[in-house]
N, C-alpha and C. Protein backbone atom coordinates (compact mmCIF):
# COMPACT_ATOMS: atom_id res chain seq x y z
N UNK A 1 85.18 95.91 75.86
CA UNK A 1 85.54 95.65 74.48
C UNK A 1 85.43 94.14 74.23
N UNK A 2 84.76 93.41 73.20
CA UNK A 2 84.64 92.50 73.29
C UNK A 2 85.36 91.44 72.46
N UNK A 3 85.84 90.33 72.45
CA UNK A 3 86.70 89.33 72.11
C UNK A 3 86.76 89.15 71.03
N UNK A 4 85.26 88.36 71.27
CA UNK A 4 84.43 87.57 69.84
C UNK A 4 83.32 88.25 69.13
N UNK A 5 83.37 88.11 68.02
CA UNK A 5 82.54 89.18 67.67
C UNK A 5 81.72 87.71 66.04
N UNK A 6 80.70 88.02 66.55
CA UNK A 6 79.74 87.08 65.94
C UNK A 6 78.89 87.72 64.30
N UNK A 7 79.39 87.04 63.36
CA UNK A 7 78.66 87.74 61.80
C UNK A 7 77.63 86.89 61.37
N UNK A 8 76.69 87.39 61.51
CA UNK A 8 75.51 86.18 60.42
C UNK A 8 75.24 86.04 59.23
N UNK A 9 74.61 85.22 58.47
CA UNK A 9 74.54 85.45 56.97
C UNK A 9 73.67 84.28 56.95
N UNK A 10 72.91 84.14 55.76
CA UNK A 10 72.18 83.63 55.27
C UNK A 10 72.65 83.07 53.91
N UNK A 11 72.81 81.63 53.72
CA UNK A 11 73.70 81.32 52.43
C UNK A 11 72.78 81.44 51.27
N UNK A 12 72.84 81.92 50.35
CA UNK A 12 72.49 82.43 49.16
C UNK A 12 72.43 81.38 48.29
N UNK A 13 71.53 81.80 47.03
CA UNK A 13 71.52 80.10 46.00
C UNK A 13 72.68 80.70 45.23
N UNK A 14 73.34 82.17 44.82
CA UNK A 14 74.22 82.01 43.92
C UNK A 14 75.41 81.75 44.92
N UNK A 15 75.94 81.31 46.24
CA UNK A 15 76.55 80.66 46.48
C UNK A 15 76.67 79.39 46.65
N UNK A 16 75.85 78.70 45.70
CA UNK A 16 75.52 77.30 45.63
C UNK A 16 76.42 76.82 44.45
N UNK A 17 77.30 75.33 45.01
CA UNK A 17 77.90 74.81 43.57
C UNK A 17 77.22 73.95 42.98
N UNK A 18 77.70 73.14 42.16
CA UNK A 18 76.58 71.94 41.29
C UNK A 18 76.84 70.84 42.09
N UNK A 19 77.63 70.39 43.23
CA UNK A 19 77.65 69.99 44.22
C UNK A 19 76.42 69.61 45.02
N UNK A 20 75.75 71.32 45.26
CA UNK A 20 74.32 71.38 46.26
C UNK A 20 74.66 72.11 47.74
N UNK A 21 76.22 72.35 47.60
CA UNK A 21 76.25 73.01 48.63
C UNK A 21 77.41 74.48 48.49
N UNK A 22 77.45 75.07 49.20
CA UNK A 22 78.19 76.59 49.68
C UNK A 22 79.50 76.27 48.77
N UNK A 23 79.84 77.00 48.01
CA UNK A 23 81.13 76.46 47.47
C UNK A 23 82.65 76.91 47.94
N UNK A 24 83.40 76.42 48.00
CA UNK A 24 84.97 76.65 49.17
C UNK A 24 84.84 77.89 48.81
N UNK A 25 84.95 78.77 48.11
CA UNK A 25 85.43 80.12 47.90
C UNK A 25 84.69 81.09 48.08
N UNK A 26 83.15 80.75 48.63
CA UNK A 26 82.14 81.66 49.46
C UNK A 26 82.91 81.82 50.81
N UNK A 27 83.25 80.82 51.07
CA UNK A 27 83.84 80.45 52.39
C UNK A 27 84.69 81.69 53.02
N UNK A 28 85.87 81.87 51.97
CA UNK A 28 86.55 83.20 51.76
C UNK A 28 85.93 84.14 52.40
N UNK A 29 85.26 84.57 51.37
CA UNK A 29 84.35 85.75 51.23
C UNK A 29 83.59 86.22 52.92
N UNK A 30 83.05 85.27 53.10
CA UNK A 30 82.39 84.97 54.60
C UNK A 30 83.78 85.63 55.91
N UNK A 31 84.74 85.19 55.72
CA UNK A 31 85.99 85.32 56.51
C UNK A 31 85.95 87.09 56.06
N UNK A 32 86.10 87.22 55.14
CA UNK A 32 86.20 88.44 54.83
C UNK A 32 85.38 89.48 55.31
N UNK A 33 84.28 88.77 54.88
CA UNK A 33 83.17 89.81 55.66
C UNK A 33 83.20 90.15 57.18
N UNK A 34 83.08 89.09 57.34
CA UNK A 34 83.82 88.73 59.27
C UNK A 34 84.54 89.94 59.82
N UNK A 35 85.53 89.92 58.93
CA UNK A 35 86.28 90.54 59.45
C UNK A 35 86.22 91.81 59.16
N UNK A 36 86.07 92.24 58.51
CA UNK A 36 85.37 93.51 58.04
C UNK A 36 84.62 94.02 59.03
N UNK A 37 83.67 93.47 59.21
CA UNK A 37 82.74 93.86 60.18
C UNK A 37 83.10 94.10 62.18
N UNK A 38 84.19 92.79 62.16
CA UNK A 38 84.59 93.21 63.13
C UNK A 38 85.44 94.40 63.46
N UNK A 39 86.36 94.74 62.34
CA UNK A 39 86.87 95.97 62.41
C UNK A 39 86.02 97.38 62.31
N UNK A 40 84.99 97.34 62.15
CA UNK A 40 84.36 98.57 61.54
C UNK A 40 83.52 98.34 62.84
N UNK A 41 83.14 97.56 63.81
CA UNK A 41 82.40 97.48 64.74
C UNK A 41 83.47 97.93 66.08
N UNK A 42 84.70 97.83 65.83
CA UNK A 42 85.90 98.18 66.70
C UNK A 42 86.38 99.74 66.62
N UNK A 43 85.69 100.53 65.70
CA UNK A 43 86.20 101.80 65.05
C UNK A 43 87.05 101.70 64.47
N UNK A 44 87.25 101.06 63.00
CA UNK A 44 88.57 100.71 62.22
C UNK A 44 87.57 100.05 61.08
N UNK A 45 86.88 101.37 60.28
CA UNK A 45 86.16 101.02 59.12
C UNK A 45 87.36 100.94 58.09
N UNK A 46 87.09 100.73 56.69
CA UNK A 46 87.83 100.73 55.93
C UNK A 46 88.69 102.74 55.38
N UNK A 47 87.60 103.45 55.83
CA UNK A 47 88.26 104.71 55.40
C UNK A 47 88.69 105.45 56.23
N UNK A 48 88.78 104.65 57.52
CA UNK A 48 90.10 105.41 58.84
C UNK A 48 91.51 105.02 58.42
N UNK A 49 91.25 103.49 57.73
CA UNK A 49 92.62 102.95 57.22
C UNK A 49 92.99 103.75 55.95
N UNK A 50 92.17 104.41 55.21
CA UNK A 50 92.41 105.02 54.20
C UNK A 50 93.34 106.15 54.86
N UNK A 51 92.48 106.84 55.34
CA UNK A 51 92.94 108.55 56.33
C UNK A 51 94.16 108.65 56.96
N UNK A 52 94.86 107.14 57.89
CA UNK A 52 96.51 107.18 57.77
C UNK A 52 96.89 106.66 56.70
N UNK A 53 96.66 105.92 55.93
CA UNK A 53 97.49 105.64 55.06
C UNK A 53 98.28 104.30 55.44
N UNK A 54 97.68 102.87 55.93
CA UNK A 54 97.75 101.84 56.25
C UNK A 54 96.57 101.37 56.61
N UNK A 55 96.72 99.95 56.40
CA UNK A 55 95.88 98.88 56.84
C UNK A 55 96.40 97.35 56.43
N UNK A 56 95.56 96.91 56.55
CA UNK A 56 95.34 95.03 56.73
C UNK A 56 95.57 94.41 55.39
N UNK A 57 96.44 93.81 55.13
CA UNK A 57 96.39 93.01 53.68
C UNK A 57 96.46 91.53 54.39
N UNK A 58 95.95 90.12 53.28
CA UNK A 58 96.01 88.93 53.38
C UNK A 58 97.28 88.55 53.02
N UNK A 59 98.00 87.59 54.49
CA UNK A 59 99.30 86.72 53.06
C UNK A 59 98.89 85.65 52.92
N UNK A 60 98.11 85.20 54.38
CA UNK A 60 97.67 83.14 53.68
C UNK A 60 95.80 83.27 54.73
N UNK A 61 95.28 82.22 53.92
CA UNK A 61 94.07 81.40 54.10
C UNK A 61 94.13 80.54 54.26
N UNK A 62 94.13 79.74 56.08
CA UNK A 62 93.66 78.24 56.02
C UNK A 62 92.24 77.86 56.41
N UNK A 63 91.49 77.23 55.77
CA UNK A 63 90.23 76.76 55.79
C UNK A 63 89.82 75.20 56.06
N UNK A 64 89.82 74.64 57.39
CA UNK A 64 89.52 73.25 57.44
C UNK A 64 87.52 73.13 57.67
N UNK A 65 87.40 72.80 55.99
CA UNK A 65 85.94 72.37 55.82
C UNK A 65 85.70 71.09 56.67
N UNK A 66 84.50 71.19 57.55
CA UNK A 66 83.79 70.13 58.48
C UNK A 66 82.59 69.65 58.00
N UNK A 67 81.89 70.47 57.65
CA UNK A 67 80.32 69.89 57.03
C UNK A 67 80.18 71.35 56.14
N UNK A 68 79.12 70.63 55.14
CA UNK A 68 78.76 71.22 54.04
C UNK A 68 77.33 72.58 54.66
N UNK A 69 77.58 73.71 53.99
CA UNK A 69 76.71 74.99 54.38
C UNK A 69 75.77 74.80 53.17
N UNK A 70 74.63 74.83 52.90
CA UNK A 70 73.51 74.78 52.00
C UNK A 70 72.58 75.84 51.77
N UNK A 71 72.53 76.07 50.89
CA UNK A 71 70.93 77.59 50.52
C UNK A 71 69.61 77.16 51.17
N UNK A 72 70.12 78.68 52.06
CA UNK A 72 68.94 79.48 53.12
C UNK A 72 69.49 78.70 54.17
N UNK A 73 71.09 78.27 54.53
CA UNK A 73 71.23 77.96 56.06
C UNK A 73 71.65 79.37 56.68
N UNK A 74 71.05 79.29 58.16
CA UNK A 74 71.54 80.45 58.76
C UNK A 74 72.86 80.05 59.18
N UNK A 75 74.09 80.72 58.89
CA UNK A 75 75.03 80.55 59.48
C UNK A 75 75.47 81.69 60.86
N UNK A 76 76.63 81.24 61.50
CA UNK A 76 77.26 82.64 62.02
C UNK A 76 78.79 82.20 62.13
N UNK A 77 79.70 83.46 61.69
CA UNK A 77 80.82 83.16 61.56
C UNK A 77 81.28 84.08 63.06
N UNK A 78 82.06 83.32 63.61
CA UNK A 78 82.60 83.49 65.13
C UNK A 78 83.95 84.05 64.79
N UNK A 79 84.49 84.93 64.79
CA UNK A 79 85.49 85.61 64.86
C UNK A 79 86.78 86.45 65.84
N UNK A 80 87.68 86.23 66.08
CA UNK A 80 88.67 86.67 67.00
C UNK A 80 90.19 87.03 66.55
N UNK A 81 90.09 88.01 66.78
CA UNK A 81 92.23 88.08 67.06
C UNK A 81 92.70 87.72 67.28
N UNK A 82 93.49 86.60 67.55
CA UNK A 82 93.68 85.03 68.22
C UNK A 82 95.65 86.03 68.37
N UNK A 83 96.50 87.44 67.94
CA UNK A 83 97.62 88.05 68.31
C UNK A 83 98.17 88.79 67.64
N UNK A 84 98.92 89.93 67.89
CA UNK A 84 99.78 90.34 67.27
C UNK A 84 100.81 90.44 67.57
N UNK A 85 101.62 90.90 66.13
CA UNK A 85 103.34 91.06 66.55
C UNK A 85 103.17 92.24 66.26
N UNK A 86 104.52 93.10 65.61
CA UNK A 86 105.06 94.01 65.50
C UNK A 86 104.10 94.56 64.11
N UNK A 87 103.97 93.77 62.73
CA UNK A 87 103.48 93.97 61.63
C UNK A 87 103.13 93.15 61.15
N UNK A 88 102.31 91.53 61.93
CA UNK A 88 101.40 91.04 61.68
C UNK A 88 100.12 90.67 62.03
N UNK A 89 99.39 90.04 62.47
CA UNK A 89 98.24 89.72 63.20
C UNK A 89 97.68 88.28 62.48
N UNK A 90 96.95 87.65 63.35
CA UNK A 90 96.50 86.18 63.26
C UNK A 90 94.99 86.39 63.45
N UNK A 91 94.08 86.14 62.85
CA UNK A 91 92.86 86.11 63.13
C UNK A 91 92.09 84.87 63.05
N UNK A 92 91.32 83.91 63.84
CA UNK A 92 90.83 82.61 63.51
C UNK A 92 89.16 83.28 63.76
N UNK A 93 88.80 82.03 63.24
CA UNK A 93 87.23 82.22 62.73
C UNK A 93 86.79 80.39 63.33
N UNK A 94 85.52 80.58 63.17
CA UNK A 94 84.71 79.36 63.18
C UNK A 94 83.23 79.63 62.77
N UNK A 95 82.84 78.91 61.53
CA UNK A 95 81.56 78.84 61.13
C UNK A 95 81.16 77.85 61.27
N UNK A 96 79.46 77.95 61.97
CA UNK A 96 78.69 77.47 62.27
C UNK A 96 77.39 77.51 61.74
N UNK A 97 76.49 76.49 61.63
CA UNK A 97 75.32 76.50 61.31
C UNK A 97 74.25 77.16 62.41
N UNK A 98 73.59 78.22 62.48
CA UNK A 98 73.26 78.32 63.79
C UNK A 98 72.09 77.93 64.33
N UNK A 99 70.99 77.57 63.99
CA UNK A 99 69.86 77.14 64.70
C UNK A 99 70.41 76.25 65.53
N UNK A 100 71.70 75.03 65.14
CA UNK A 100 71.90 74.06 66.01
C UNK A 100 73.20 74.23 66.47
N UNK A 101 74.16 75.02 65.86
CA UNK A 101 75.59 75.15 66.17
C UNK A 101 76.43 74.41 65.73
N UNK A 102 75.86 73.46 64.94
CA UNK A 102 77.42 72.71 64.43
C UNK A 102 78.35 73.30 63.59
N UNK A 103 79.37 72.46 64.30
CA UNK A 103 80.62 73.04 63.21
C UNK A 103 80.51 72.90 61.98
N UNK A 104 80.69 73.89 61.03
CA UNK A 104 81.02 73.68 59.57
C UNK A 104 82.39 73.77 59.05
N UNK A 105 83.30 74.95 59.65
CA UNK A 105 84.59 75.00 59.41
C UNK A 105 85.51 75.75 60.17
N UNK A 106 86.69 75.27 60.30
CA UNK A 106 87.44 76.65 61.16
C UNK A 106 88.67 77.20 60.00
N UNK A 107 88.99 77.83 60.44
CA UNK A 107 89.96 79.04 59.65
C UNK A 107 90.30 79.95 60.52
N UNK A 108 91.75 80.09 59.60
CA UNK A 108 92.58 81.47 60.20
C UNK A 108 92.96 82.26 59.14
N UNK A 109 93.08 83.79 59.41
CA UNK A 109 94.05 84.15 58.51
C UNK A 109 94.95 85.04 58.99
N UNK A 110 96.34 85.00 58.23
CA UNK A 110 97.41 85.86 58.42
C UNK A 110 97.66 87.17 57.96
N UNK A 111 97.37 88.20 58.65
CA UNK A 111 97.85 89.48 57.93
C UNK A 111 98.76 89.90 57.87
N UNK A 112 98.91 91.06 57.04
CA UNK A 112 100.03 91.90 57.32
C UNK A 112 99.62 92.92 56.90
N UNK A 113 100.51 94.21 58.12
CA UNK A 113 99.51 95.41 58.56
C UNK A 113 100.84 96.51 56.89
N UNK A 114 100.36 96.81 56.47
CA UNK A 114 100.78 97.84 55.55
C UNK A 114 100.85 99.03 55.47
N UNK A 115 101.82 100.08 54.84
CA UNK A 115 101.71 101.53 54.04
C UNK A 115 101.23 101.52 52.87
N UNK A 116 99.99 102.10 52.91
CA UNK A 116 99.36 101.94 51.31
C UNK A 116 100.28 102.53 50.07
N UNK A 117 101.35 103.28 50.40
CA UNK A 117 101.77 104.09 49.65
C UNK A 117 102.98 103.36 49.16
N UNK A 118 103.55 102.45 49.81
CA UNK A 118 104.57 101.43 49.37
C UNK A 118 104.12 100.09 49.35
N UNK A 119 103.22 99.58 50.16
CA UNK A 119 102.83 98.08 49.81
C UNK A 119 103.35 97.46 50.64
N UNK A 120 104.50 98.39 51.63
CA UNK A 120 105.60 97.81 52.02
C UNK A 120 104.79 97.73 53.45
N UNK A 121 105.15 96.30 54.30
CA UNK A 121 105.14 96.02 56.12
C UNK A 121 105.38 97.42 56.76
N UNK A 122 104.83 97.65 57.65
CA UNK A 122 104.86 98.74 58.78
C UNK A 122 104.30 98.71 60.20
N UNK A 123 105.20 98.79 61.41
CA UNK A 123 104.43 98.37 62.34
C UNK A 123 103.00 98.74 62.58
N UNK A 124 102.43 98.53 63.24
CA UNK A 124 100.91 98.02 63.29
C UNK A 124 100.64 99.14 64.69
N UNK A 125 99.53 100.52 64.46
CA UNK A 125 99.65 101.61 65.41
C UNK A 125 99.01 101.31 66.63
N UNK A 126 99.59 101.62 68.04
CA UNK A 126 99.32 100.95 68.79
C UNK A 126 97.91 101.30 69.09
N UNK A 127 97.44 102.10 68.34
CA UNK A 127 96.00 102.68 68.69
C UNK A 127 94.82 101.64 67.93
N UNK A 128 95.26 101.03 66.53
CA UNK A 128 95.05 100.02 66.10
C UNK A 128 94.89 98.82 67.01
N UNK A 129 96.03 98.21 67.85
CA UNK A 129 96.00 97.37 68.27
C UNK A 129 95.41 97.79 70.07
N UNK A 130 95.20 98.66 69.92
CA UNK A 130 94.13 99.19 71.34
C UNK A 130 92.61 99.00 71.23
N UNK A 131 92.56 98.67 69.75
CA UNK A 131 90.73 98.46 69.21
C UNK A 131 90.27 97.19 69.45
N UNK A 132 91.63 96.35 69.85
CA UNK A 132 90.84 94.48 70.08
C UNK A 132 91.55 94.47 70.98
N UNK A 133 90.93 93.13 71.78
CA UNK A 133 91.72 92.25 72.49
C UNK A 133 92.17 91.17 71.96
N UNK A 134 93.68 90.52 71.85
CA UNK A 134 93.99 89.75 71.50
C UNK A 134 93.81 88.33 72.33
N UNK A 135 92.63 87.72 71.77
CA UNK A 135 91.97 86.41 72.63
C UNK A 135 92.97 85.38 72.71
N UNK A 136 93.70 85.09 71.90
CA UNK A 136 94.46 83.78 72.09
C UNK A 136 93.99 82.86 71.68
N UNK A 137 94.17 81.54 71.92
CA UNK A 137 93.43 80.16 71.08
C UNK A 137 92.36 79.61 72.07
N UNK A 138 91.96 79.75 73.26
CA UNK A 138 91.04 79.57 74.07
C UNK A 138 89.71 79.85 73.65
N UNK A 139 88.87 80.39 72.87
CA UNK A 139 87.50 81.20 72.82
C UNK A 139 86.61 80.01 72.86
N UNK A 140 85.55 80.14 73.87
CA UNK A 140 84.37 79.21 73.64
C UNK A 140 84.00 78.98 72.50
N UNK A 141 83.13 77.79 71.86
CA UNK A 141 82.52 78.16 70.91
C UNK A 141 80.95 78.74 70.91
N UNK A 142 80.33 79.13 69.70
CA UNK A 142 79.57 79.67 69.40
C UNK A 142 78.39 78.82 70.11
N UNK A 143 77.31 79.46 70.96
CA UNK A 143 76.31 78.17 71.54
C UNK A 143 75.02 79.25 70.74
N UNK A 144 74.25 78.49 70.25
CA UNK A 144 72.95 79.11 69.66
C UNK A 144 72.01 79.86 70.71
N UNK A 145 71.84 80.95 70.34
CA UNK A 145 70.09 81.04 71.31
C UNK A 145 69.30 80.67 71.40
N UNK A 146 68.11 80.66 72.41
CA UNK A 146 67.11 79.73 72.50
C UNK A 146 65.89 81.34 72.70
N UNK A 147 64.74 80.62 72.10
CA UNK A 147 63.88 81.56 72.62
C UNK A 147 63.55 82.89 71.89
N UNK A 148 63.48 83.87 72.63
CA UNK A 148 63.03 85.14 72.33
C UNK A 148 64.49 85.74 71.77
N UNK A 149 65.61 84.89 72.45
CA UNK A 149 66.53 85.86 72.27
C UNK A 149 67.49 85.62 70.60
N UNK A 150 66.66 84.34 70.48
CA UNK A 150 67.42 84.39 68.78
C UNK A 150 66.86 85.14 67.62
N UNK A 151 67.65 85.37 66.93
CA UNK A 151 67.15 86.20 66.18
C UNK A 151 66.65 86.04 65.14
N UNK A 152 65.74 87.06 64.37
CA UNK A 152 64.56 87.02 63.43
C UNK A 152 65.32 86.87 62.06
N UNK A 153 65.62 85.24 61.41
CA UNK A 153 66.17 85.37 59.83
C UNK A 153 65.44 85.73 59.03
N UNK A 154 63.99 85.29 58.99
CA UNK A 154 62.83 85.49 58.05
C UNK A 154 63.25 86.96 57.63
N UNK A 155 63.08 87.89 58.58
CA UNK A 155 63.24 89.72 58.23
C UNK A 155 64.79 89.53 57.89
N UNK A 156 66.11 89.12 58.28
CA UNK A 156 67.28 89.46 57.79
C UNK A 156 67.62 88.29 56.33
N UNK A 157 67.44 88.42 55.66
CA UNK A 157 67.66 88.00 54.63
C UNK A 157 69.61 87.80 54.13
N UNK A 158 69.87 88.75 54.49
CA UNK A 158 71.48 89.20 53.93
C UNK A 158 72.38 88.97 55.44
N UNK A 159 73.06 89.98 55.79
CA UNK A 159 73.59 89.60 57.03
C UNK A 159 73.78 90.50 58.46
N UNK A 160 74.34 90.42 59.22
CA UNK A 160 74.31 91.50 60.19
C UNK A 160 75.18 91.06 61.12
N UNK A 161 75.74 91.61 62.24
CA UNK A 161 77.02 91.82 62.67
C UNK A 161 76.33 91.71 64.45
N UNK A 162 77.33 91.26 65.41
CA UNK A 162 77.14 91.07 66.71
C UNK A 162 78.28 90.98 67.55
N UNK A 163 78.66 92.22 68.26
CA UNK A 163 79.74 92.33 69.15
C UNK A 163 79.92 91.39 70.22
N UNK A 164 79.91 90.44 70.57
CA UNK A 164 79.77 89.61 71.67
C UNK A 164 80.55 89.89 73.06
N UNK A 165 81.04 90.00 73.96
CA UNK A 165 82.08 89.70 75.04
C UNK A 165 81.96 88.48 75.54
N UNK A 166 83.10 87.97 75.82
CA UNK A 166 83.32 86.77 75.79
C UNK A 166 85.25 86.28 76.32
N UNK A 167 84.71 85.63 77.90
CA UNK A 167 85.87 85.68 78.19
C UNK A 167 86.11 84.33 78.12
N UNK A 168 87.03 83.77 77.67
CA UNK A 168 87.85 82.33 77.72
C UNK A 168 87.74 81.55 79.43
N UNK A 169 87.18 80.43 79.01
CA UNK A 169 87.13 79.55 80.20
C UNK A 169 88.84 78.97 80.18
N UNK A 170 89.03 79.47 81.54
CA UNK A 170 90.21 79.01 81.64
C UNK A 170 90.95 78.03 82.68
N UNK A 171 89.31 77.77 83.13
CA UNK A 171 89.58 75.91 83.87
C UNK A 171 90.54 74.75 82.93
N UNK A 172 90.62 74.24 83.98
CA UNK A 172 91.24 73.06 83.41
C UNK A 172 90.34 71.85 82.61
């Protein structure tokens, strides 16, 4: 089961501000997708959460912007479970530019696991929390491919999803 789980995307011109670059609140969106994808790549699409009758709501977004994302950069947003409690969970991210890997931004966000039927907190099923591993704050970062093994943007235009495994170096 794997840690990190890697989303690509291709930045779009209508995510362009008058700036010239990705505007903060694509940024969002990107996290979102992320995560989305990592859940639905974990078996925890959006309509299993429907079928009990819980899932994942947002309470906060932190986003520390590093460098500016621009139309037609390939990005990849690096994604992890960084823990859970009882009826919340922590998820951090890191986007990157990927042909070269630099940092563009890191982020976390805070959930809270819900009853759709009240709105109200509910612990979080352990079968749920049997679908990830909770990585902790350790995760390598994202290193680009070289070669044959990176992948074709020209044909992906939009985005696509990559389960990674990935164990934390835990030298000193």
């Amino acid at each position: 089961m794997p840690e990190v789980f890697l989303f690509r995307h291709r930045v779009r011109a209508d995510e362009i501000d008058m700036l010239g670059h990705a505007n903060n609140v694509v940024y969002v969106q990107w996290l979102q997708d992320a995560a989305v994808a990592h859940s639905e790549a974990q078996g925890w699409p959006g309509r299993r959460h429907l079928a009990v009758g819980s899932g994942w709501v947002v309470r906060s977004h932190y986003i520390e912007y590093l460098e500016p994302a621009r139309a037609g950069d390939e990005i990849v947003v690096q994604t992890w479970v960084a823990s859970f409690k009882k009826v919340t969970s922590v998820r951090r991210y890191r986007i990157y530019r990927a042909p070269d890997g630099l940092l563009l931004a890191r982020a976390e966000t805070h959930w809270a696991y819900v009853a759709y039927a009240t709105g109200k907190p509910c612990r979080i099923p352990q079968e749920v929390i049997d679908a990830f591993v909770a990585a902790g704050e350790d995760v390598p970062p994202y290193s680009p491919p070289s070669g044959r093994n990176r992948p074709n943007w020209a044909e992906d235009a939009g985005a696509s999803a990559t389960a990674v495994a990935s164990a934390p170096d835990r030298s000193p």
